[in-house]
N, C-alpha and C. Protein backbone atom coordinates (compact mmCIF):
# COMPACT_ATOMS: atom_id res chain seq x y z
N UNK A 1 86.83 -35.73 73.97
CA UNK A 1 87.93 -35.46 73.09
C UNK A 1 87.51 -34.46 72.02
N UNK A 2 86.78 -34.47 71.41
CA UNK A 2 85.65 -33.85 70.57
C UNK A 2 85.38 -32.43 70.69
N UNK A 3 85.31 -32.32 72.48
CA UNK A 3 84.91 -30.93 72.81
C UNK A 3 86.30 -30.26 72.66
N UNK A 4 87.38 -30.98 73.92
CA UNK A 4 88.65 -30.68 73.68
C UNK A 4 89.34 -29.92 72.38
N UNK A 5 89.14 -31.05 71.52
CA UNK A 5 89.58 -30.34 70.04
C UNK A 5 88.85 -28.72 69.61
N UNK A 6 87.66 -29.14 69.96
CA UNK A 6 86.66 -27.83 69.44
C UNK A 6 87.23 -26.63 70.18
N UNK A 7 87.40 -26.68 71.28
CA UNK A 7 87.78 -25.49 72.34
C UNK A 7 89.50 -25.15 71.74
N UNK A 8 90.08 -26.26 71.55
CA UNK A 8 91.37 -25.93 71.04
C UNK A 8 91.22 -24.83 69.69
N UNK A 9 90.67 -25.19 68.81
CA UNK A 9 90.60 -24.69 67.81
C UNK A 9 89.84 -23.56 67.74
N UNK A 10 89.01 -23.64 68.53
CA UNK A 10 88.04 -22.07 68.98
C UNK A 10 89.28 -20.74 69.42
N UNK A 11 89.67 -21.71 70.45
CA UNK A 11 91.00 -20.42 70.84
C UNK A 11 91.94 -20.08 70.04
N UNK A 12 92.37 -21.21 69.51
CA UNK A 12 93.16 -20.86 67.90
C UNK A 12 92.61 -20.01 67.03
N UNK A 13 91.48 -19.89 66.82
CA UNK A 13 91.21 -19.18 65.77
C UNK A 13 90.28 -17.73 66.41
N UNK A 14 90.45 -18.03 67.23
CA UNK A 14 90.09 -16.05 68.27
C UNK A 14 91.40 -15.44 68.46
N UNK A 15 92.51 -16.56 68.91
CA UNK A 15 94.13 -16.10 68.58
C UNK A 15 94.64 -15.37 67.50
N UNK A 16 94.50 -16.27 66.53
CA UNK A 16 94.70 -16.02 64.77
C UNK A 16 94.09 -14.76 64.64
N UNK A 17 92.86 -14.15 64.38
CA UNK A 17 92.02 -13.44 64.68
C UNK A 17 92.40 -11.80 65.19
N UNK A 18 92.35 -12.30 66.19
CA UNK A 18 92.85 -11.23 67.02
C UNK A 18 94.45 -11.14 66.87
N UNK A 19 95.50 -11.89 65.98
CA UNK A 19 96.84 -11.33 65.47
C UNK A 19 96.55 -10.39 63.75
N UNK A 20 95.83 -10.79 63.83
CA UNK A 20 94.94 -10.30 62.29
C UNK A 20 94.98 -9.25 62.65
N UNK A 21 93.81 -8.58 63.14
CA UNK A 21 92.94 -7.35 63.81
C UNK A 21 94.27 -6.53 64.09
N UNK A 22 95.57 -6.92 64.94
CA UNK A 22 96.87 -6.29 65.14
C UNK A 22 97.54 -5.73 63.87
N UNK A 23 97.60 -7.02 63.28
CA UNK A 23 98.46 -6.75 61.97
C UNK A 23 97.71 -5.56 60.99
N UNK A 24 96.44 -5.77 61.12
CA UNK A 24 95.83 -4.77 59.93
C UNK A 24 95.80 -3.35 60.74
N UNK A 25 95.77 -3.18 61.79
CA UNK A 25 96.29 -2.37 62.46
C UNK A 25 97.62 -1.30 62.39
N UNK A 26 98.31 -2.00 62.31
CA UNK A 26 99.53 -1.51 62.38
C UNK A 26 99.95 -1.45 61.11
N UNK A 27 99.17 -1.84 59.65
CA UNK A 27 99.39 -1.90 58.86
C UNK A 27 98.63 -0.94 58.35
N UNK A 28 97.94 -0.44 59.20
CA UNK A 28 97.05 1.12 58.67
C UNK A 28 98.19 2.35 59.25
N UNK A 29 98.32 2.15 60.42
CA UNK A 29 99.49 2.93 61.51
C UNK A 29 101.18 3.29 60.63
N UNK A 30 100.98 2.04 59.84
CA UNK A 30 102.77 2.03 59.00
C UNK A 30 101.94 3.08 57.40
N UNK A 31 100.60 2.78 57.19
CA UNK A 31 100.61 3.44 55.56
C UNK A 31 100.58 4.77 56.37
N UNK A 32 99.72 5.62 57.41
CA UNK A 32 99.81 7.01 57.56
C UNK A 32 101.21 7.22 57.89
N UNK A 33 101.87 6.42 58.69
CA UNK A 33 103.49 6.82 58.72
C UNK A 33 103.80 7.15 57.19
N UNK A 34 103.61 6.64 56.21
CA UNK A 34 104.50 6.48 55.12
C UNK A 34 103.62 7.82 54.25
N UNK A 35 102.81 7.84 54.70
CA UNK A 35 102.17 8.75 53.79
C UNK A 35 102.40 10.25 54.62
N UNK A 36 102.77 10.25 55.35
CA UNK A 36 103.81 11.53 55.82
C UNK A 36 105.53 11.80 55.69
N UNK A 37 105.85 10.51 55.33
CA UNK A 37 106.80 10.46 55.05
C UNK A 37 107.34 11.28 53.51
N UNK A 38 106.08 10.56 53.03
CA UNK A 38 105.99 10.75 51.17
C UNK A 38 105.84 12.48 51.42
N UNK A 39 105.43 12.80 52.05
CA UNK A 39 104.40 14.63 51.99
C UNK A 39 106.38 15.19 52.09
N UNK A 40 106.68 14.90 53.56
CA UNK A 40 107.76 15.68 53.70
C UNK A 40 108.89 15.95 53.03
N UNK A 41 109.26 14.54 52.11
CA UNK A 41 109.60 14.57 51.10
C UNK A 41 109.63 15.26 49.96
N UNK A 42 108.24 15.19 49.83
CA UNK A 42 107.51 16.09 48.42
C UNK A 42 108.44 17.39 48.76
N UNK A 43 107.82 18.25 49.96
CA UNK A 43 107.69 19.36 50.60
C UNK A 43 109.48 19.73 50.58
N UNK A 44 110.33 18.66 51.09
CA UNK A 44 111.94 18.75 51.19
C UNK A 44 112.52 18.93 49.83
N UNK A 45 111.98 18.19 48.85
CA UNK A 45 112.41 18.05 47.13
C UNK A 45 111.87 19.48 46.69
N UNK A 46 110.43 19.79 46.68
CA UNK A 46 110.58 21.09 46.13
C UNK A 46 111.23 22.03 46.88
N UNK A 47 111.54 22.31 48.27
CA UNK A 47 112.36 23.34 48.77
C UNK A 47 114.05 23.21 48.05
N UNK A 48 114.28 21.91 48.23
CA UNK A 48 115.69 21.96 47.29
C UNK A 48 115.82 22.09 46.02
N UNK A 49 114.75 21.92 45.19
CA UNK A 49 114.01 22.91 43.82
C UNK A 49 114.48 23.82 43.60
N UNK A 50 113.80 24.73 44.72
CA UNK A 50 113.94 26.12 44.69
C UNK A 50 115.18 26.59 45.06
N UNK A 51 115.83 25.89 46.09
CA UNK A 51 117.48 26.44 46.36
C UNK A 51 118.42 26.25 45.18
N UNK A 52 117.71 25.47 43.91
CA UNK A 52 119.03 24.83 43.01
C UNK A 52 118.51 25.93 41.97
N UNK A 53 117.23 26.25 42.03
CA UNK A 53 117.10 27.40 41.02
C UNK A 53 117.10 28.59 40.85
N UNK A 54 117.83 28.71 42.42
CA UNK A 54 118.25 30.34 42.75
C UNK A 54 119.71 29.86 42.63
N UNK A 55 120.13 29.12 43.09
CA UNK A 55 121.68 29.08 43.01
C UNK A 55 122.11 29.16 41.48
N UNK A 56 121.43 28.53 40.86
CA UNK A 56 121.90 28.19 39.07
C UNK A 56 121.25 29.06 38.50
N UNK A 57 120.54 30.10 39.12
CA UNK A 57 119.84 31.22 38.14
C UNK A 57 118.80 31.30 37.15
N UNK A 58 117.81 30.08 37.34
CA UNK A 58 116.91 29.50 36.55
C UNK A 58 115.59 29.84 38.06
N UNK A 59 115.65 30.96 39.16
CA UNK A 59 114.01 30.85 39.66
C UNK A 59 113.75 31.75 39.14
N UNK A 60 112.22 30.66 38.82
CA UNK A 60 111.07 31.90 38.38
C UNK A 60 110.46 32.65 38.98
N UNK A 61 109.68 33.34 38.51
CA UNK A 61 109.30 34.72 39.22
C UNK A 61 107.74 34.90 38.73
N UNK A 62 106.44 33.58 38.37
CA UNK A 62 105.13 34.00 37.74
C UNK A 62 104.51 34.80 37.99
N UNK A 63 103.55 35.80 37.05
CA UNK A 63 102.37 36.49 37.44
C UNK A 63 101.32 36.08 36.45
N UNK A 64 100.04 36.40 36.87
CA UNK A 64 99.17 36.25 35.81
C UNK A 64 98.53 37.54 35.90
N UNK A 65 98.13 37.91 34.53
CA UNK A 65 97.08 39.27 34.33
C UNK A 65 95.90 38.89 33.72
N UNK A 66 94.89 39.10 33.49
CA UNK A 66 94.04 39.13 32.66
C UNK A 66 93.98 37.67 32.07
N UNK A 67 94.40 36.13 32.74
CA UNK A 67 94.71 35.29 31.92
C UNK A 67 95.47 35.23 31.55
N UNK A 68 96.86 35.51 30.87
CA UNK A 68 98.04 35.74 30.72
C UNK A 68 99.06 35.72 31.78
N UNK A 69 100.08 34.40 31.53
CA UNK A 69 100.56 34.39 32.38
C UNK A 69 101.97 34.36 31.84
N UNK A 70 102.93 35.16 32.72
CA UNK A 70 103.90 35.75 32.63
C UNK A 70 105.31 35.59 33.29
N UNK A 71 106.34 34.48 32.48
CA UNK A 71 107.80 34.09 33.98
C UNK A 71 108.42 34.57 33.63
N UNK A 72 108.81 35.06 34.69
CA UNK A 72 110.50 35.62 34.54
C UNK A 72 111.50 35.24 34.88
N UNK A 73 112.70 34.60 34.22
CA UNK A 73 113.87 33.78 34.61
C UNK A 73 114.26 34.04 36.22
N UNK A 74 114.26 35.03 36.58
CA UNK A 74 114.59 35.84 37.90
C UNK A 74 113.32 36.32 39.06
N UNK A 75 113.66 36.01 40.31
CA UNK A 75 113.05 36.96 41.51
C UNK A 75 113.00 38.44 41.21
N UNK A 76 114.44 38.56 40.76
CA UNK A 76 114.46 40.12 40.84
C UNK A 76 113.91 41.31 39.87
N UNK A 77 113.32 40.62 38.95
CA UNK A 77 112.69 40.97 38.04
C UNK A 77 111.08 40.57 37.64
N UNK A 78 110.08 41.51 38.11
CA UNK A 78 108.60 41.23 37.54
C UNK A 78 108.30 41.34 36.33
N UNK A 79 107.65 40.92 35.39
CA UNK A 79 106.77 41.70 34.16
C UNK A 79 105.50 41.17 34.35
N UNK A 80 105.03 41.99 34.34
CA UNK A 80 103.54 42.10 34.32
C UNK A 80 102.37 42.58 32.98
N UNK A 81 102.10 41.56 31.86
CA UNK A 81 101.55 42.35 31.35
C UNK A 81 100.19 42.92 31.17
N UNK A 82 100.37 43.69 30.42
CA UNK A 82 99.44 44.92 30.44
C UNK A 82 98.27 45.16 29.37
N UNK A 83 98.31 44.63 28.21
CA UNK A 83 97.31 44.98 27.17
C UNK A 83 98.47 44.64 26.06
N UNK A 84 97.74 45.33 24.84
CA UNK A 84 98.41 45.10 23.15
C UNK A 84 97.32 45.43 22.48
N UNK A 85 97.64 46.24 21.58
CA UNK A 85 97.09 46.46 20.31
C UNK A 85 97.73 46.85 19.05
N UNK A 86 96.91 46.67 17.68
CA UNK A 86 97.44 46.78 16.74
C UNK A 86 97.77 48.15 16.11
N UNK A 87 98.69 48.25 15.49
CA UNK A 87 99.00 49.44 14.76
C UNK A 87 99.64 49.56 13.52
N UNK A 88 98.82 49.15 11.99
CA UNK A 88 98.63 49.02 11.07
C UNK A 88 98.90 47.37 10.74
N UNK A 89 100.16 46.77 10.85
CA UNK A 89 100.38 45.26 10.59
C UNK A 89 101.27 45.01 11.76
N UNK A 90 101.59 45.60 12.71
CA UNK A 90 102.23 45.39 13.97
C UNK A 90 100.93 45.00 15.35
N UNK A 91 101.89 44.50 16.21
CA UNK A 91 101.03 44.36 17.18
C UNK A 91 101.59 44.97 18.05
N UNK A 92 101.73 45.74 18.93
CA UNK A 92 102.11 46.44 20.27
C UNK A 92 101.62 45.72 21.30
N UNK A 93 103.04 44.86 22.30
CA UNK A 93 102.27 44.41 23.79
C UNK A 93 102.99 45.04 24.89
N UNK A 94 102.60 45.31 25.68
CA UNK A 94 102.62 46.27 26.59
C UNK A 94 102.91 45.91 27.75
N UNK A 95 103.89 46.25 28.47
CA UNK A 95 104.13 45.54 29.65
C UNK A 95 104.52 46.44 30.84
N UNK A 96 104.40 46.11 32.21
CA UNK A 96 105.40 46.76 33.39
C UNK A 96 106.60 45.69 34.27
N UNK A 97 107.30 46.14 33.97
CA UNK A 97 108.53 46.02 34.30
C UNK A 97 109.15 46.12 35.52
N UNK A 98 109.07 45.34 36.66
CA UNK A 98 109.75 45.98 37.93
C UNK A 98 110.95 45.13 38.76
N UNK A 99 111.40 46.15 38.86
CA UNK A 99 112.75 45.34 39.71
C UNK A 99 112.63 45.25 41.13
N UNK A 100 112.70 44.43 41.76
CA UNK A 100 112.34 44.24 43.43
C UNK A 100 113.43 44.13 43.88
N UNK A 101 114.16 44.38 43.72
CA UNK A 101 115.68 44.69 44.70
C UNK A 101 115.89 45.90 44.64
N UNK A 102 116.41 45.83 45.63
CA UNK A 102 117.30 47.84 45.88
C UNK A 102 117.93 48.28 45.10
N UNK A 103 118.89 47.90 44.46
CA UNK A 103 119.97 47.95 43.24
C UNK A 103 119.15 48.17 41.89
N UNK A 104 119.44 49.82 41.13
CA UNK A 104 119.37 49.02 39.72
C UNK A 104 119.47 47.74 38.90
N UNK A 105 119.05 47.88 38.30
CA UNK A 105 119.85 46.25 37.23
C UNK A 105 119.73 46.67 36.05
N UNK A 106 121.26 46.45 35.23
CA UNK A 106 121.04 46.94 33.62
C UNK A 106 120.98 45.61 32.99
N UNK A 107 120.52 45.79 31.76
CA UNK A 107 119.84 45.02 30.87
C UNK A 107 120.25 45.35 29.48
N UNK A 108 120.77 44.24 29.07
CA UNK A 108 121.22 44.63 27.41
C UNK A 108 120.32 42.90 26.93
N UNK A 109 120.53 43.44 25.66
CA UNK A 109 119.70 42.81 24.14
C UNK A 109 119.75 41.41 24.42
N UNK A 110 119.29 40.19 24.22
CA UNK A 110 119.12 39.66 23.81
C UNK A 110 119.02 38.08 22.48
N UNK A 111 117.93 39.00 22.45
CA UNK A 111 117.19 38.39 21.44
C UNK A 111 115.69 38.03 22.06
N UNK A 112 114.22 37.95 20.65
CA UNK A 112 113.54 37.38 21.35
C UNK A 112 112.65 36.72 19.95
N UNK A 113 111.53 35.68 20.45
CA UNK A 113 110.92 35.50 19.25
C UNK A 113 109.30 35.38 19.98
N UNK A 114 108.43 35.61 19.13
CA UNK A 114 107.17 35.16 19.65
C UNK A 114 106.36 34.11 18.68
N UNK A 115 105.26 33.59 18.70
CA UNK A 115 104.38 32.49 17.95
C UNK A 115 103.01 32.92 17.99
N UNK A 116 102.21 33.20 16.79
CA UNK A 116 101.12 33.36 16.52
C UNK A 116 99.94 31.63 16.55
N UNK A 117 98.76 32.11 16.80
CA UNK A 117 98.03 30.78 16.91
C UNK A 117 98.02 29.86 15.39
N UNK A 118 98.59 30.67 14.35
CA UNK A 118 98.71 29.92 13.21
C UNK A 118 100.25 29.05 13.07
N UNK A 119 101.11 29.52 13.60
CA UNK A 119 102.15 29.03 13.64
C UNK A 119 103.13 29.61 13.29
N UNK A 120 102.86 31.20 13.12
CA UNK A 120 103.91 32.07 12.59
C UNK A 120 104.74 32.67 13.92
N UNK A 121 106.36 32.51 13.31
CA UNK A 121 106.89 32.54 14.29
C UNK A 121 107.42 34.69 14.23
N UNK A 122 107.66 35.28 14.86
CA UNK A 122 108.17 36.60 14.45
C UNK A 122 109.29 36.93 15.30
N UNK A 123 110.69 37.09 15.00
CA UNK A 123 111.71 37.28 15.87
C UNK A 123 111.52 38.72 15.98
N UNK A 124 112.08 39.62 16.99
CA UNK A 124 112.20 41.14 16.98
C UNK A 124 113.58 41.18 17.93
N UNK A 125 114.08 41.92 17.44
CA UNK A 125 115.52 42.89 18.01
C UNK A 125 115.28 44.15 18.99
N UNK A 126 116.60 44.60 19.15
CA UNK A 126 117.04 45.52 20.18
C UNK A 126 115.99 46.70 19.66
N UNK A 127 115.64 47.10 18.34
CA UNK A 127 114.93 47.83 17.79
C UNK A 127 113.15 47.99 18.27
N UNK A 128 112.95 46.81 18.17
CA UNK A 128 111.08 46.70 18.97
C UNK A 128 111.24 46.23 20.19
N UNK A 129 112.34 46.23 20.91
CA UNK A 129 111.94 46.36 22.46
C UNK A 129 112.72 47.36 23.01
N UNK A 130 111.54 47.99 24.03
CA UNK A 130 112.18 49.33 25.04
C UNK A 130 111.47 49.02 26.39
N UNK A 131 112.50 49.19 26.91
CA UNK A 131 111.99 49.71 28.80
C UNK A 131 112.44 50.98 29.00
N UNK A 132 111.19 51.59 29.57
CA UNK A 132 111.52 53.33 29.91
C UNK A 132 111.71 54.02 28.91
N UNK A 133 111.05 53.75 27.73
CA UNK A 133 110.81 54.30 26.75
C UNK A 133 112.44 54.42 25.91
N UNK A 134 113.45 53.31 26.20
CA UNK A 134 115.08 53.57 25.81
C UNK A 134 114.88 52.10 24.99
N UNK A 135 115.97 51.95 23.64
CA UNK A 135 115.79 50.22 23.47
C UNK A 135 116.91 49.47 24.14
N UNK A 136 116.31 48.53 24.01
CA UNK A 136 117.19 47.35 25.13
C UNK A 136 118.50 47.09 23.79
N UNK A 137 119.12 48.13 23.50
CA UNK A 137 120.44 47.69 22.68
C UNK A 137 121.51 47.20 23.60
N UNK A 138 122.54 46.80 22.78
CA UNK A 138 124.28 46.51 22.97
C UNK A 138 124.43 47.35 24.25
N UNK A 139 124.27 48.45 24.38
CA UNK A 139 124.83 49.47 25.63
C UNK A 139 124.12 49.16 26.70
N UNK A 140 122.81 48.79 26.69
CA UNK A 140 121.92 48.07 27.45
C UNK A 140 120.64 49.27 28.43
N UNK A 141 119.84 49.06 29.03
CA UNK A 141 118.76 49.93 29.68
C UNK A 141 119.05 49.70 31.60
N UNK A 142 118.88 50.73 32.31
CA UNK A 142 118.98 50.48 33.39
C UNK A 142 117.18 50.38 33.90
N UNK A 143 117.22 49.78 34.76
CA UNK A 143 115.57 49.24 35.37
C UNK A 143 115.84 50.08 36.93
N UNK A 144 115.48 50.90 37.67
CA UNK A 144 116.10 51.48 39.01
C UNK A 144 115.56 50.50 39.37
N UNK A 145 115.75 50.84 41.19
CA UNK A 145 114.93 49.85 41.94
C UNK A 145 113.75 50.27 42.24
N UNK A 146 112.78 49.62 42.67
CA UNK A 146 111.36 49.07 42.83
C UNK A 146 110.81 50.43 42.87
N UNK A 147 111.15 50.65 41.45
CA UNK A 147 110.23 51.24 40.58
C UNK A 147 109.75 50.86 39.38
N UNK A 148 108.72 50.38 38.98
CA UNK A 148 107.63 49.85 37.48
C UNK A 148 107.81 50.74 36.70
N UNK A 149 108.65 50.19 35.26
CA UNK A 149 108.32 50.61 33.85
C UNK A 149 108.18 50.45 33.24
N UNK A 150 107.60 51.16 32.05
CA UNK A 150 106.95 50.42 31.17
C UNK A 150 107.36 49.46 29.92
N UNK A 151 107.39 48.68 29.68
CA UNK A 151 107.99 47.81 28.77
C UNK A 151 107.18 47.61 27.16
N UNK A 152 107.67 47.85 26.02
CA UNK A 152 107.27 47.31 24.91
C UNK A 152 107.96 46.91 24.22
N UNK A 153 107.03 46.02 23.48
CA UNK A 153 107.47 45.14 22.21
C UNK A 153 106.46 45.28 21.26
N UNK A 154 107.03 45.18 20.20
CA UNK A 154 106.59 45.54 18.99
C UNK A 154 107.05 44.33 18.02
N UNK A 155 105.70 43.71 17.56
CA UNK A 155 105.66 42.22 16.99
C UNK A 155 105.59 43.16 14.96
N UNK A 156 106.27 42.95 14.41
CA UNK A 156 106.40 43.69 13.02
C UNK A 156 105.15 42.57 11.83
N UNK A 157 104.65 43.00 11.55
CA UNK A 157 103.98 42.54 10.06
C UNK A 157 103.29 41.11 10.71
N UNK A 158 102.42 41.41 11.21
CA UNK A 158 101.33 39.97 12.01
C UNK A 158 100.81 39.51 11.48
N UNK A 159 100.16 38.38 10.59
CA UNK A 159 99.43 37.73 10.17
C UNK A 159 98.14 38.65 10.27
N UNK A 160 97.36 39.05 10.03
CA UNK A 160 95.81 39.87 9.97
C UNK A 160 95.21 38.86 10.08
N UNK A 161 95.16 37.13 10.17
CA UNK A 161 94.21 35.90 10.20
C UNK A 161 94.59 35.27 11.69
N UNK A 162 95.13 36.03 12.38
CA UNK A 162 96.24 35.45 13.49
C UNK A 162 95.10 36.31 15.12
N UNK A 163 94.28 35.48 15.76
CA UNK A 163 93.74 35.49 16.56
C UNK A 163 94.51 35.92 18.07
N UNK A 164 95.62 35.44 18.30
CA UNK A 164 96.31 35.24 19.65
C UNK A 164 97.47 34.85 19.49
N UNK A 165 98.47 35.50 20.07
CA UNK A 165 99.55 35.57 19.86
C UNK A 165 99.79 34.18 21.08
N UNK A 166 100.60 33.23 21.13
CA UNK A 166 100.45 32.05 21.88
C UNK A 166 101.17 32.35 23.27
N UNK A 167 102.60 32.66 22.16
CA UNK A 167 103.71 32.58 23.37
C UNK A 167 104.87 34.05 22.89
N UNK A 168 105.25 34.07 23.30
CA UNK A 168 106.46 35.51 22.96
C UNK A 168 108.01 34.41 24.89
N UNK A 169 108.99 34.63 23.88
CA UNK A 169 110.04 34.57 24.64
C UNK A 169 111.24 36.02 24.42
N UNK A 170 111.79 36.37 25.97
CA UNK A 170 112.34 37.37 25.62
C UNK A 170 113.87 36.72 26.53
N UNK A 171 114.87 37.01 25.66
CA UNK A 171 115.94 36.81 26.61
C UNK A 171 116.78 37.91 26.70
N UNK A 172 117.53 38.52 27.62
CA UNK A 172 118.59 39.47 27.93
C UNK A 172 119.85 38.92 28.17
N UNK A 173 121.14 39.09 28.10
CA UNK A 173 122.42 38.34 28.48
C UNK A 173 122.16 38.53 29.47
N UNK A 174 121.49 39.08 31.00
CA UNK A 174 121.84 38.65 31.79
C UNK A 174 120.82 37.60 32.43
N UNK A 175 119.58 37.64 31.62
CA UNK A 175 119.09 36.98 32.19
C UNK A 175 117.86 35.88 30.93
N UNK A 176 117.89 35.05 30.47
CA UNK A 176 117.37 34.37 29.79
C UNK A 176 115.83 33.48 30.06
N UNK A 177 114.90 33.62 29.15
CA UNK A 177 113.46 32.76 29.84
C UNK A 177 112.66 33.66 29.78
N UNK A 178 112.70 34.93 29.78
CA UNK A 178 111.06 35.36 30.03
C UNK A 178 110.46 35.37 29.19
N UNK A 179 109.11 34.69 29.72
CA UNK A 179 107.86 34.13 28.55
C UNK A 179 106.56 35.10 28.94
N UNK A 180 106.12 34.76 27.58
CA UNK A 180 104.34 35.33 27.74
C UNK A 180 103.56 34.21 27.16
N UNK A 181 102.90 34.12 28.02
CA UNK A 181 101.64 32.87 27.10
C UNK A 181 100.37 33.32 26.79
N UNK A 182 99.71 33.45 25.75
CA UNK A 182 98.32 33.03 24.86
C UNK A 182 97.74 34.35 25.88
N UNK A 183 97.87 35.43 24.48
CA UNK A 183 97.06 36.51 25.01
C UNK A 183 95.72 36.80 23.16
N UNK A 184 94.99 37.52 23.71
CA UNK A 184 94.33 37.58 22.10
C UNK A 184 94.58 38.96 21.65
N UNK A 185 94.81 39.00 20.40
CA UNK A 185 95.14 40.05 19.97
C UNK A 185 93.72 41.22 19.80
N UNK A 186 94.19 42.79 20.40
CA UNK A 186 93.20 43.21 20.11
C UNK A 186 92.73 44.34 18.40
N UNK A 187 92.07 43.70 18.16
CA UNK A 187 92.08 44.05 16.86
C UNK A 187 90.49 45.17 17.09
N UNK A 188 90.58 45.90 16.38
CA UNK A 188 89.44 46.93 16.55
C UNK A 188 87.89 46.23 15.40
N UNK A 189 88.35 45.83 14.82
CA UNK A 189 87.75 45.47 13.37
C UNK A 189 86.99 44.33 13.70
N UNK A 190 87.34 43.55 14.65
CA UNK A 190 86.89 42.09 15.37
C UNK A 190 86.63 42.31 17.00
N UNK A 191 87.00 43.03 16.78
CA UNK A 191 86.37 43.02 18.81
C UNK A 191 87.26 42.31 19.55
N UNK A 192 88.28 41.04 19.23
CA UNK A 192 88.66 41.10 20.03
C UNK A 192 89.30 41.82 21.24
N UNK A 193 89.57 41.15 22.66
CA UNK A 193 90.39 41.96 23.78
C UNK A 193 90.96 40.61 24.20
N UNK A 194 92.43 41.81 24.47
CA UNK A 194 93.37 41.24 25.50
C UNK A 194 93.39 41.21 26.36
């Protein structure tokens, strides 16, 4: 009777066992399912990202230069910048400008402001910004197509204790968002470079 029981319970528990060994099995088989599940997802959410931010007019367009990195509310529009330097209590930053569509695109004013590493904020007008050497006033600047020009802004009366300019935002009515982030100002007197 003794053995009986023993053998019963032997097979019971090589049974048990071996439903175990299944279950953890298939319980490895269900997490890689799910963990492809999760990816395609990811992969499906940012593609519909990107369709909601071309449709609503909010895709960006990043570049980086030199460390400096650069969005533009739009595809159809690059800036790329380029350098900056000072010129007496101004800062000059320097940019290229390109339109990647076939079509001109005109461009009127704005508004824009930028932020020094101290916390000074400096707005500038239709007056310190030009593309193609024209200012981005009321009547507005045409950009041809995919052709690069040159873009400036002109930051008025800078802090002289002001290391790096952080951020600069530029908006146009037609198109709002383009940023610059944390470039250093080049000052001749300090060595810094942008």
């Amino acid at each position: 009777m003794k053995k009986k029981l023993f053998y019963a319970l032997l097979c019971g528990w090589v049974l048990l066992s071996g439903l175990e060994v299944q279950a953890q099995e298939k319980k490895k088989g269900l997490g890689r399912f799910l963990e492809k599940v999760n990816s395609s997802l990811n992969e499906t959410n940012q593609a519909l990202e990107d369709i909601n931010s071309t449709l609503d007019g909010t895709a960006n367009n990043a570049t980086k230069n030199e460390g400096v990195k650069v969005t533009s509310p739009t595809r159809n529009l690059k800036l790329e910048y380029k350098g900056n330097y000072v010129e007496g209590d101004d800062v000059v930053v320097e940019f290229m400008l390109a339109n990647t569509t076939e079509q001109s695109i005109g461009l009127t004013w704005g508004g824009g402001t930028a932020w020094d590493d101290l916390g000074n904020s400096y707005s500038f007008g239709n007056m310190e910004f030009t593309i193609g050497g024209k200012k981005v006033g009321p009547s507005g600047v045409e950009v041809p197509a995919e052709v690069p020009v040159k873009a400036v802004i002109r930051l008025k009366k800078v802090d002289s204790k002001a290391a790096f300019i952080a951020k600069i935002t530029i908006d146009t009515y037609q198109y709002r968002g383009f940023q610059v982030r944390k470039f250093a100002i080049v000052r001749e007197d300090t060595g810094n470079e942008g």
